[in-house]
Protein backbone atom coordinates (compact mmCIF):
# COMPACT_ATOMS: atom_id res chain seq x y z
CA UNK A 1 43.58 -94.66 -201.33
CA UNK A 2 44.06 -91.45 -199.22
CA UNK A 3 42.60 -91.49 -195.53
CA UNK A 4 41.33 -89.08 -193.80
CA UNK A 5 40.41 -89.28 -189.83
CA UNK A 6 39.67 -86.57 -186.99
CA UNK A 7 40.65 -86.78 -183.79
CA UNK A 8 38.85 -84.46 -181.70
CA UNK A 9 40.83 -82.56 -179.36
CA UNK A 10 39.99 -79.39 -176.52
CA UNK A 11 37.39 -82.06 -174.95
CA UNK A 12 36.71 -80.79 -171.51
CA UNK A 13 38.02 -83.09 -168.59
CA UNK A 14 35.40 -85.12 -166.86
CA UNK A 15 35.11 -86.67 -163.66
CA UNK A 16 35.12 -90.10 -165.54
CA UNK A 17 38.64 -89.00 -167.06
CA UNK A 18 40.61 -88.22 -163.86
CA UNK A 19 40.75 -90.25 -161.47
CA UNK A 20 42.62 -93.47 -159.41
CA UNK A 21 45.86 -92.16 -157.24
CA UNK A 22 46.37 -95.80 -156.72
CA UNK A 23 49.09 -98.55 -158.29
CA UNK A 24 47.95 -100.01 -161.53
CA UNK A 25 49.27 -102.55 -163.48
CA UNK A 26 51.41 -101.94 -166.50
CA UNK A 27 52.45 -103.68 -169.66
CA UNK A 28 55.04 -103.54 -172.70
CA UNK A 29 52.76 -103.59 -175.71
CA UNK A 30 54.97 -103.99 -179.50
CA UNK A 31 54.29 -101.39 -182.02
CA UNK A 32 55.23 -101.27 -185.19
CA UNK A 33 56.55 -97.58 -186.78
CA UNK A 34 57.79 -97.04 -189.95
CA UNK A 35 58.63 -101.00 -189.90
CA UNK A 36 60.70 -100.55 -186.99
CA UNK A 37 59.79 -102.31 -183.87
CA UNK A 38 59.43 -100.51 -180.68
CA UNK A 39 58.11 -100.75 -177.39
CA UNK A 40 55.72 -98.88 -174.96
CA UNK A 41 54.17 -98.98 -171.86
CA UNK A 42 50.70 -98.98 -171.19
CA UNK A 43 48.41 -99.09 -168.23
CA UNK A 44 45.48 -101.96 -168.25
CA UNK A 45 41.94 -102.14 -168.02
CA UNK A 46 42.11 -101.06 -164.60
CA UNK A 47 43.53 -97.35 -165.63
CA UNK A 48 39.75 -96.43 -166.90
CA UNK A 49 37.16 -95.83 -164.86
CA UNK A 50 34.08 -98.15 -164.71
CA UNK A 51 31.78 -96.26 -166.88
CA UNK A 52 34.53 -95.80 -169.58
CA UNK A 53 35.17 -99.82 -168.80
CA UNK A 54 31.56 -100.05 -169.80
CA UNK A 55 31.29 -98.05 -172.68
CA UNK A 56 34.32 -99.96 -174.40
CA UNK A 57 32.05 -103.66 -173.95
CA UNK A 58 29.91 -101.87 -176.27
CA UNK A 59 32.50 -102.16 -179.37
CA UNK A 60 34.09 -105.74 -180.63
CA UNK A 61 37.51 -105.02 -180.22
CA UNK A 62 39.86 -106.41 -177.19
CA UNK A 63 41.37 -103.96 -175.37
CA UNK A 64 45.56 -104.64 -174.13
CA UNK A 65 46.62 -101.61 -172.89
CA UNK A 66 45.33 -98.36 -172.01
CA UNK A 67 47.84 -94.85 -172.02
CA UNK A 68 46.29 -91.42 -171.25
CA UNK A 69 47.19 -88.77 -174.45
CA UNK A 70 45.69 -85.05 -174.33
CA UNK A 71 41.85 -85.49 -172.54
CA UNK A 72 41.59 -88.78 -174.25
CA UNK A 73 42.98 -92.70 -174.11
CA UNK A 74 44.62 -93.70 -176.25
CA UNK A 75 43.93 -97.76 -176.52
CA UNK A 76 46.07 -100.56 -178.12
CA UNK A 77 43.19 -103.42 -179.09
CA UNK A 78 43.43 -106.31 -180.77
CA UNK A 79 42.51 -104.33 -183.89
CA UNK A 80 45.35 -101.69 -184.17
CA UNK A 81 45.09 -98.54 -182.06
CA UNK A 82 41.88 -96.31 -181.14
CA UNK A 83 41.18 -93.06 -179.58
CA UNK A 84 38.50 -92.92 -176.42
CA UNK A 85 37.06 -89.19 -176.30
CA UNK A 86 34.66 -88.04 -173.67
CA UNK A 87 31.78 -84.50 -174.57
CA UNK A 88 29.91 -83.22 -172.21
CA UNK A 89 26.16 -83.58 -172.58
CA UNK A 90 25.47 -79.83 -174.08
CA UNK A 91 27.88 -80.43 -176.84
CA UNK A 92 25.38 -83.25 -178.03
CA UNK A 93 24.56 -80.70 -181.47
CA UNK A 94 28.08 -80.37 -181.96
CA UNK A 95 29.09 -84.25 -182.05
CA UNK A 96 26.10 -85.02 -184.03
CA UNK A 97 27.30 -82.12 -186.79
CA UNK A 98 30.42 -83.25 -186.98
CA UNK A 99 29.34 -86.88 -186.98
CA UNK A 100 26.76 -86.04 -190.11
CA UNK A 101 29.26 -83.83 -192.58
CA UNK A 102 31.75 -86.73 -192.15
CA UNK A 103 29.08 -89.39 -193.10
CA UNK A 104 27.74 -87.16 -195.97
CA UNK A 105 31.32 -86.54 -197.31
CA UNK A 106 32.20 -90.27 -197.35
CA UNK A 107 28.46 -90.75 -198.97
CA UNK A 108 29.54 -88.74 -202.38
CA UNK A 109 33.14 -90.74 -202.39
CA UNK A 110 35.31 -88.72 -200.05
CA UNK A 111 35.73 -92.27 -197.77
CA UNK A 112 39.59 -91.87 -196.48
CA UNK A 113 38.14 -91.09 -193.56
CA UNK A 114 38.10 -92.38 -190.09
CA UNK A 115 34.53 -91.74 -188.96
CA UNK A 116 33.02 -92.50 -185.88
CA UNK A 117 33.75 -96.52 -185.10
CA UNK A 118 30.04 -97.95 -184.05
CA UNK A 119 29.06 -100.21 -181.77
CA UNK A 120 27.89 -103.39 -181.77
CA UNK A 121 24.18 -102.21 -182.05
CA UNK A 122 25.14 -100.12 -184.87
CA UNK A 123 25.80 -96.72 -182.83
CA UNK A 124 28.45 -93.82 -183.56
CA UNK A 125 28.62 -92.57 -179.93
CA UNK A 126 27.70 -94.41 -176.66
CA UNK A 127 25.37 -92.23 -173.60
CA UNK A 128 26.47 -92.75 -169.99
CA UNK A 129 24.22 -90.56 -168.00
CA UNK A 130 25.32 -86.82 -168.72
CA UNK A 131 28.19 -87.72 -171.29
CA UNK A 132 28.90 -88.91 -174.67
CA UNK A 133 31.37 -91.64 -175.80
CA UNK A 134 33.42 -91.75 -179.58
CA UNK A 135 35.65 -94.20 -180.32
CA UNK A 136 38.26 -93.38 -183.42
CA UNK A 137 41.16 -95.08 -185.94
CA UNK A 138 44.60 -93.72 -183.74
CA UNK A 139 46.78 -92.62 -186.02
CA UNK A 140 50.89 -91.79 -185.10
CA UNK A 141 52.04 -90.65 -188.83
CA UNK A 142 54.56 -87.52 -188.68
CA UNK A 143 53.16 -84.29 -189.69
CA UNK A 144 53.13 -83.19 -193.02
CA UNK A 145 55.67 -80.20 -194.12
CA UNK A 146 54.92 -77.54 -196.21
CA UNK A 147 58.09 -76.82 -197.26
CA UNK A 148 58.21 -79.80 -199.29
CA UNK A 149 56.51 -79.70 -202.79
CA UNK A 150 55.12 -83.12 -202.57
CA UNK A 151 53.68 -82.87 -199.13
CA UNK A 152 52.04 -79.44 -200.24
CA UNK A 153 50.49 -80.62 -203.21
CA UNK A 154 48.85 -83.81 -201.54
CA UNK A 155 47.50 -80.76 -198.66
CA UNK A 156 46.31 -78.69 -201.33
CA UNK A 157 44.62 -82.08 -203.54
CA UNK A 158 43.15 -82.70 -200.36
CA UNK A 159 41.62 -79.58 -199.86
CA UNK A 160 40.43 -78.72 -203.02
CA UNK A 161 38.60 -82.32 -202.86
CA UNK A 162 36.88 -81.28 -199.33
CA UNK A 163 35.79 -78.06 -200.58
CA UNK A 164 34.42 -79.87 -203.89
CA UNK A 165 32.49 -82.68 -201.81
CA UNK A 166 31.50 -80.97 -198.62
CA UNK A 167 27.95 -79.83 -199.30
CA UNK A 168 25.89 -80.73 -196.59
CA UNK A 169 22.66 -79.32 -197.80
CA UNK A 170 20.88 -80.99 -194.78
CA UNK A 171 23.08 -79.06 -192.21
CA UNK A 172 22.49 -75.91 -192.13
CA UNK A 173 24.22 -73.59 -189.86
CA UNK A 174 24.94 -69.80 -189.40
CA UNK A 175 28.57 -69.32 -191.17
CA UNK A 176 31.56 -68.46 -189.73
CA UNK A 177 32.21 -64.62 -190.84
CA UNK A 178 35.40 -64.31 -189.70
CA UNK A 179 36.36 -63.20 -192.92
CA UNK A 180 33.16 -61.64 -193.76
CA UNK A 181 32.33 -57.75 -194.94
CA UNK A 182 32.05 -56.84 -191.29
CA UNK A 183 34.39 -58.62 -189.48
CA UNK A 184 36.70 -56.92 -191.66
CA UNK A 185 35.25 -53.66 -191.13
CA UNK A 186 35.66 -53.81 -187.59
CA UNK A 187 39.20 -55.00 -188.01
CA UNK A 188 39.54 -51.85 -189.65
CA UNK A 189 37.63 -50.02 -187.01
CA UNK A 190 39.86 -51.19 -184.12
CA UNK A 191 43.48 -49.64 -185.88
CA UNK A 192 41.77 -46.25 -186.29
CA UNK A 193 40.67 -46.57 -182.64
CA UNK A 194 44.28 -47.41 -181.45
CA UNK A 195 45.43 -44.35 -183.52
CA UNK A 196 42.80 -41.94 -182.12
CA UNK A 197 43.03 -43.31 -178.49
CA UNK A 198 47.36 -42.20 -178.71
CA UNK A 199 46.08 -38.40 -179.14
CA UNK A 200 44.84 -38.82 -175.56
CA UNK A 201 48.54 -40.08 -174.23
CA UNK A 202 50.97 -37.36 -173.32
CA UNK A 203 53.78 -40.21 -174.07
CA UNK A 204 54.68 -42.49 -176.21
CA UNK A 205 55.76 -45.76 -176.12
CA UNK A 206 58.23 -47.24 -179.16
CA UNK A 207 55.84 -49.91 -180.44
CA UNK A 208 53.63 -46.21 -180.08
CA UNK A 209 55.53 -44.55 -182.28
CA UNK A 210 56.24 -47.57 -184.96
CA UNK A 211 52.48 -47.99 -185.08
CA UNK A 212 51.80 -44.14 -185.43
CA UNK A 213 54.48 -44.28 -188.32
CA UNK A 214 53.02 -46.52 -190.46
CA UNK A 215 49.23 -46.46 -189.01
CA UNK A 216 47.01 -44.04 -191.83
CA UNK A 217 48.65 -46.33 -194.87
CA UNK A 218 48.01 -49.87 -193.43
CA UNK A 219 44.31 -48.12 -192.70
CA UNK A 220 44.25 -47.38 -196.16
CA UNK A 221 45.22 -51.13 -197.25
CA UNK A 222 42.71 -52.56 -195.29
CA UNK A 223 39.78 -50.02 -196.84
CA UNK A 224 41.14 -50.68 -200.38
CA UNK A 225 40.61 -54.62 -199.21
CA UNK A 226 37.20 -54.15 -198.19
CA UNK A 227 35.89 -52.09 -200.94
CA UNK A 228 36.92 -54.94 -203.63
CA UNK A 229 35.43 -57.40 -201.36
CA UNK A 230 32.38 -55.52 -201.20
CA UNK A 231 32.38 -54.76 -204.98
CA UNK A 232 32.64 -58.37 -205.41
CA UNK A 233 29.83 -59.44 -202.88
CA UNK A 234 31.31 -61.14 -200.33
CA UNK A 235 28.62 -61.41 -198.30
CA UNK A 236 26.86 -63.17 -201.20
CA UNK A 237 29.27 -66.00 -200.96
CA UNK A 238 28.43 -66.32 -197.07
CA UNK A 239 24.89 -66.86 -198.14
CA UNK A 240 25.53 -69.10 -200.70
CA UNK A 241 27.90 -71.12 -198.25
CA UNK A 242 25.18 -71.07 -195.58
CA UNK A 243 22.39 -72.44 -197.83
CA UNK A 244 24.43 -75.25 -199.84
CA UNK A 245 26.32 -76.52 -195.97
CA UNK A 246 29.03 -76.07 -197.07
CA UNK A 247 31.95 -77.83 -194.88
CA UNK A 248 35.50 -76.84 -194.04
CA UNK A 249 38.03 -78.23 -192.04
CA UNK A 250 39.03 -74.36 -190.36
CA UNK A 251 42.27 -75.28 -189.14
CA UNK A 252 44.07 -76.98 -191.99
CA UNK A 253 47.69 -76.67 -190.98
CA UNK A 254 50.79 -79.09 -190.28
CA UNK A 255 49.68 -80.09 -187.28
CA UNK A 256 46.63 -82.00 -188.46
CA UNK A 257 48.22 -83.02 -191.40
CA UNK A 258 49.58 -85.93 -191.46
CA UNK A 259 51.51 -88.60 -193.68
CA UNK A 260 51.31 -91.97 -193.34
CA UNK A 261 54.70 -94.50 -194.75
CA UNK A 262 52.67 -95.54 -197.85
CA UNK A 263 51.52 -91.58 -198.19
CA UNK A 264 48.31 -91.28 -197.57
CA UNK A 265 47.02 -88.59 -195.97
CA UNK A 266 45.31 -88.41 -192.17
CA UNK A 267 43.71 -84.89 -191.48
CA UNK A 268 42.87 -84.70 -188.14
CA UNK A 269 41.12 -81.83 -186.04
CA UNK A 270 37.94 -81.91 -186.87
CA UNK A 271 36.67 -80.41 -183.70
CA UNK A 272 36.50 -77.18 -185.64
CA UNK A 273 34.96 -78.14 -188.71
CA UNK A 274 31.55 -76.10 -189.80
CA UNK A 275 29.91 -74.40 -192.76
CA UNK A 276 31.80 -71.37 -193.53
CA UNK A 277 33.57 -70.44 -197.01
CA UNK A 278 35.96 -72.75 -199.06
CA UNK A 279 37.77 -69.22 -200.78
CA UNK A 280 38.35 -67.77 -197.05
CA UNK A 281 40.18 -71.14 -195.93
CA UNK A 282 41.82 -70.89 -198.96
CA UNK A 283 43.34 -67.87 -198.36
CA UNK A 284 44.42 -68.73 -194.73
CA UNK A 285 45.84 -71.72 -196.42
CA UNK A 286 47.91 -69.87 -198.73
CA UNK A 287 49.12 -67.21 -195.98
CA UNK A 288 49.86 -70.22 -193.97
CA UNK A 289 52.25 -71.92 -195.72
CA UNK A 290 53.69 -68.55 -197.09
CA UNK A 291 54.68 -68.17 -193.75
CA UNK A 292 56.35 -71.53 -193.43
CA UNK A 293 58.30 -71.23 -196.48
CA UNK A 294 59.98 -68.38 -198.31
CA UNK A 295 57.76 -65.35 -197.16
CA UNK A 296 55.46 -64.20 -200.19
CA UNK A 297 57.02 -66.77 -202.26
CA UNK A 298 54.87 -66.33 -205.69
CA UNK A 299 56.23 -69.50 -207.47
CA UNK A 300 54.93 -71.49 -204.09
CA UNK A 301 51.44 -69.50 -204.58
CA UNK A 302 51.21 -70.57 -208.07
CA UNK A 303 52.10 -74.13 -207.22
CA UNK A 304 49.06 -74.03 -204.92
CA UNK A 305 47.09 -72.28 -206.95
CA UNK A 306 48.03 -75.15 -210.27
CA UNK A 307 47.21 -78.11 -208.10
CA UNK A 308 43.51 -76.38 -206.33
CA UNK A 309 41.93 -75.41 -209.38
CA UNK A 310 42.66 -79.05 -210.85
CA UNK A 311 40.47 -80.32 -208.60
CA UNK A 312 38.07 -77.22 -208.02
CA UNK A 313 38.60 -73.92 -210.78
CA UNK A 314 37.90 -70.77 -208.97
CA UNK A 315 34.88 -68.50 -210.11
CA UNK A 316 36.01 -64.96 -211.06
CA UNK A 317 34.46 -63.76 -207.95
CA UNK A 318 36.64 -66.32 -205.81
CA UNK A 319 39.63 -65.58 -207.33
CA UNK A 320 38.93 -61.74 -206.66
CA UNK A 321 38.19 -62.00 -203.44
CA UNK A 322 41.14 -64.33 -202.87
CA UNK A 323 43.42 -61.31 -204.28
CA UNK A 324 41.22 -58.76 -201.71
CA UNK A 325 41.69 -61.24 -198.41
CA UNK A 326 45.28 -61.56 -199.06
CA UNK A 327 46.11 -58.11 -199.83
CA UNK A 328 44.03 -57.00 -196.39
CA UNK A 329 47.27 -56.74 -193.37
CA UNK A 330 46.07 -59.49 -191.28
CA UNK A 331 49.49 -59.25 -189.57
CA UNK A 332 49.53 -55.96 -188.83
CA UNK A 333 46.08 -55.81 -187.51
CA UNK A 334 46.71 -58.94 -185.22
CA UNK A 335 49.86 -58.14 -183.79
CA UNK A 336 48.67 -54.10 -183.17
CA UNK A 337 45.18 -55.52 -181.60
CA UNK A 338 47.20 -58.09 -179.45
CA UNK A 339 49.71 -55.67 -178.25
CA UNK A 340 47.14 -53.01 -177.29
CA UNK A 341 44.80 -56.21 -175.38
CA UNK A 342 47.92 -56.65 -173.75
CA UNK A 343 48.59 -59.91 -175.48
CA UNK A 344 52.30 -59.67 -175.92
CA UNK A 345 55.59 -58.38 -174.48
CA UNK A 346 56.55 -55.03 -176.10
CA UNK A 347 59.90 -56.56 -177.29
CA UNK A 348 58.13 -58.76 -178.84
CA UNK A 349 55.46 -56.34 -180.60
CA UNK A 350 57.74 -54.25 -181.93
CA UNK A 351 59.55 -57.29 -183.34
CA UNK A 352 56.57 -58.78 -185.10
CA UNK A 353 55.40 -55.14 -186.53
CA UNK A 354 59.03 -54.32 -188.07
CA UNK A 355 58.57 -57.62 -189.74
CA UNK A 356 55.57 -56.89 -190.78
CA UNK A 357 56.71 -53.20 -192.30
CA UNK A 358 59.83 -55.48 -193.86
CA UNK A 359 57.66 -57.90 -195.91
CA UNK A 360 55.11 -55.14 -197.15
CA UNK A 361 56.54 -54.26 -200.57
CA UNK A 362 57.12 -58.66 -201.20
CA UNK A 363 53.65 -59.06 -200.19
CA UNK A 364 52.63 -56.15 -202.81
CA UNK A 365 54.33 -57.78 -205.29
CA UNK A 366 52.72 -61.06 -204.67
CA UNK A 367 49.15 -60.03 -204.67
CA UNK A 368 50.33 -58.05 -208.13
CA UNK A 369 51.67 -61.14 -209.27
CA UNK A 370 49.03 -63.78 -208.17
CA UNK A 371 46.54 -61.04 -210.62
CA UNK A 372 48.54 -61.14 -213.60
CA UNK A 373 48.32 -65.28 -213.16
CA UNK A 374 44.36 -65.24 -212.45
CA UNK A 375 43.52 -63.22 -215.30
């Protein structure tokens, strides 16, 4: 059985979470890894403040050491490790959502997943005063690597499965649109606006004059993107996705991917999770691990492709607007918008954009390609 945990993460520090200058006692706890003993050392009880103290009576396990990791503990029990996490009182909704899709996911079969660990009165998170308390599975499995055919395919079963399961129908929520008809637009918007805010400069700069080079056709690109995205009713698949609750993860890359020695899967990083469009994670996916392996590898797209659409076939209007979002110059727009926000060094720009201007005609040829093999 594949598992499948989050670990939140970006949790704002908390007065409960920082605190004691003064000596604490320490202990050598034995771990197992990869059935290889080692050793660590952790901090007891006494590193926690009272209020966390009291919030981890609540749950049957028996704490033995205690290490800080990110803006969480991470706590060696009696039952294997667990994660401590700490929200502020406002972020209530969010905890709750999160909380639900996972329970409603692991309702229609998807259960390799690490939910919420309750209490002893049956509770997923614990209240002290203005905060909330989550206890998690800790798991230390290596990342998964995309550059390896059977780590990729177990990412892309996995995702396929999400986006098959993950309708939510009771949570509702406004969709992300970062892929949407007019977050595109304005994506397109912004390079004409760099382009017509150079006629007022007397000068130039070099990433200036790269940009100005290529700036009219990558404009063009982008429109062509739109308009098939358009014609195919993007916004139509927002709706749809807003209606049915539909869940994705939002970040699903290496980092909270991760392979346990029996290989299963963990996916962790849920903190981002929320109703938005399976086909636009899909095509962040893809340019993702592009990226990691041979750039615009087609044989890797088809791979990916193969094993999604085992688990979840594509519409025609999916696999269109698949084609559209990865034809659109999402590299080009990003690194021009961060340059001119002053984002990056302008060694560095020009860099990224001549890289960009290098891998043009292979990424023509793979959206050509990925056509012919959709049909």
């Amino acid at each position: 059985m594949v598992r499948l945990f989050f670990s939140p993460h970006q949790f704002p520090v908390t007065h409960s979470m920082v605190h004691h200058s003064m000596a604490l006692n320490w202990t050598m706890v034995l771990l197992w890894r990869g059935g290889i003993p080692v050793t660590e050392e952790y901090q007891d009880l006494s590193a926690l403040a009272q209020e966390e103290q009291e919030v981890l009576e609540q749950y049957p396990y028996k704490v033995i050491g205690t290490k800080r990791r990110g803006r969480g503990w991470r706590l060696e029990t009696d039952r294997g490790p667990k994660g401590l996490y700490c929200y502020h009182a406002p972020d209530r909704d969010r905890i709750f959502a999160i909380h639900h899709a996972l329970e409603q996911l692991a309702s229609k079969g998807f259960r390799h997943t690490s939910r919420n660990i309750r209490t002893r009165q049956g509770e997923p998170f614990v209240r002290k005063g203005d905060y909330y308390y989550t206890l998690v599975d800790w798991y230390n499995y290596p990342r998964i690597d995309f550059r390896q055919d059977r780590d990729l395919q177990i990412a892309t079963r996995n995702l396929a499965m999400l986006h098959r399961l993950g309708q939510v129908r009771e949570r509702q929520e406004k969709v992300d649109q970062r892929l949407g008809k007019k977050s595109l637009e304005k994506r397109n918007q912004e390079l004409k606006g760099y382009r017509q805010r150079l006629d007022n400069k007397s000068q130039y700069s070099p990433f200036d004059e790269l940009f100005l080079e290529h700036a009219e056709r990558m404009e063009q690109k982008s429109t062509t993107a739109m308009e098939k995205l358009i014609n195919n009713n993007i916004d139509q698949l927002f709706v749809e996705s807003a209606e049915r609750g539909t869940v994705c993860h939002r970040n699903w890359t290496e980092r909270n991917l991760r392979i346990s020695p029996d290989n299963n899967l963990a996916i962790i990083g849920w903190d981002n999770c929320g109703t938005d469009v399976p086909i636009a994670e899909f095509s962040g996916f893809i340019r993702y691990v592009i990226d990691r392996r041979d750039n615009w590898d087609v044989d890797s797209a088809k791979q990916i492709l193969s094993t999604y659409e085992e688990i979840r076939p594509l519409e025609n209007r999916e696999k269109s607007a698949l084609l559209a979002l990865l034809a659109f110059p999402h590299k080009f727009w990003k690194t021009v918008a961060s340059h001119y926000r002053g984002g990056k060094d302008l060694e560095s720009s020009i860099n990224t954009l001549k890289q960009v201007f290098a891998e043009e005609q292979k990424q023509e040829r793979f959206v050509n390609t990925l056509q012919e093999e959709l049909g």
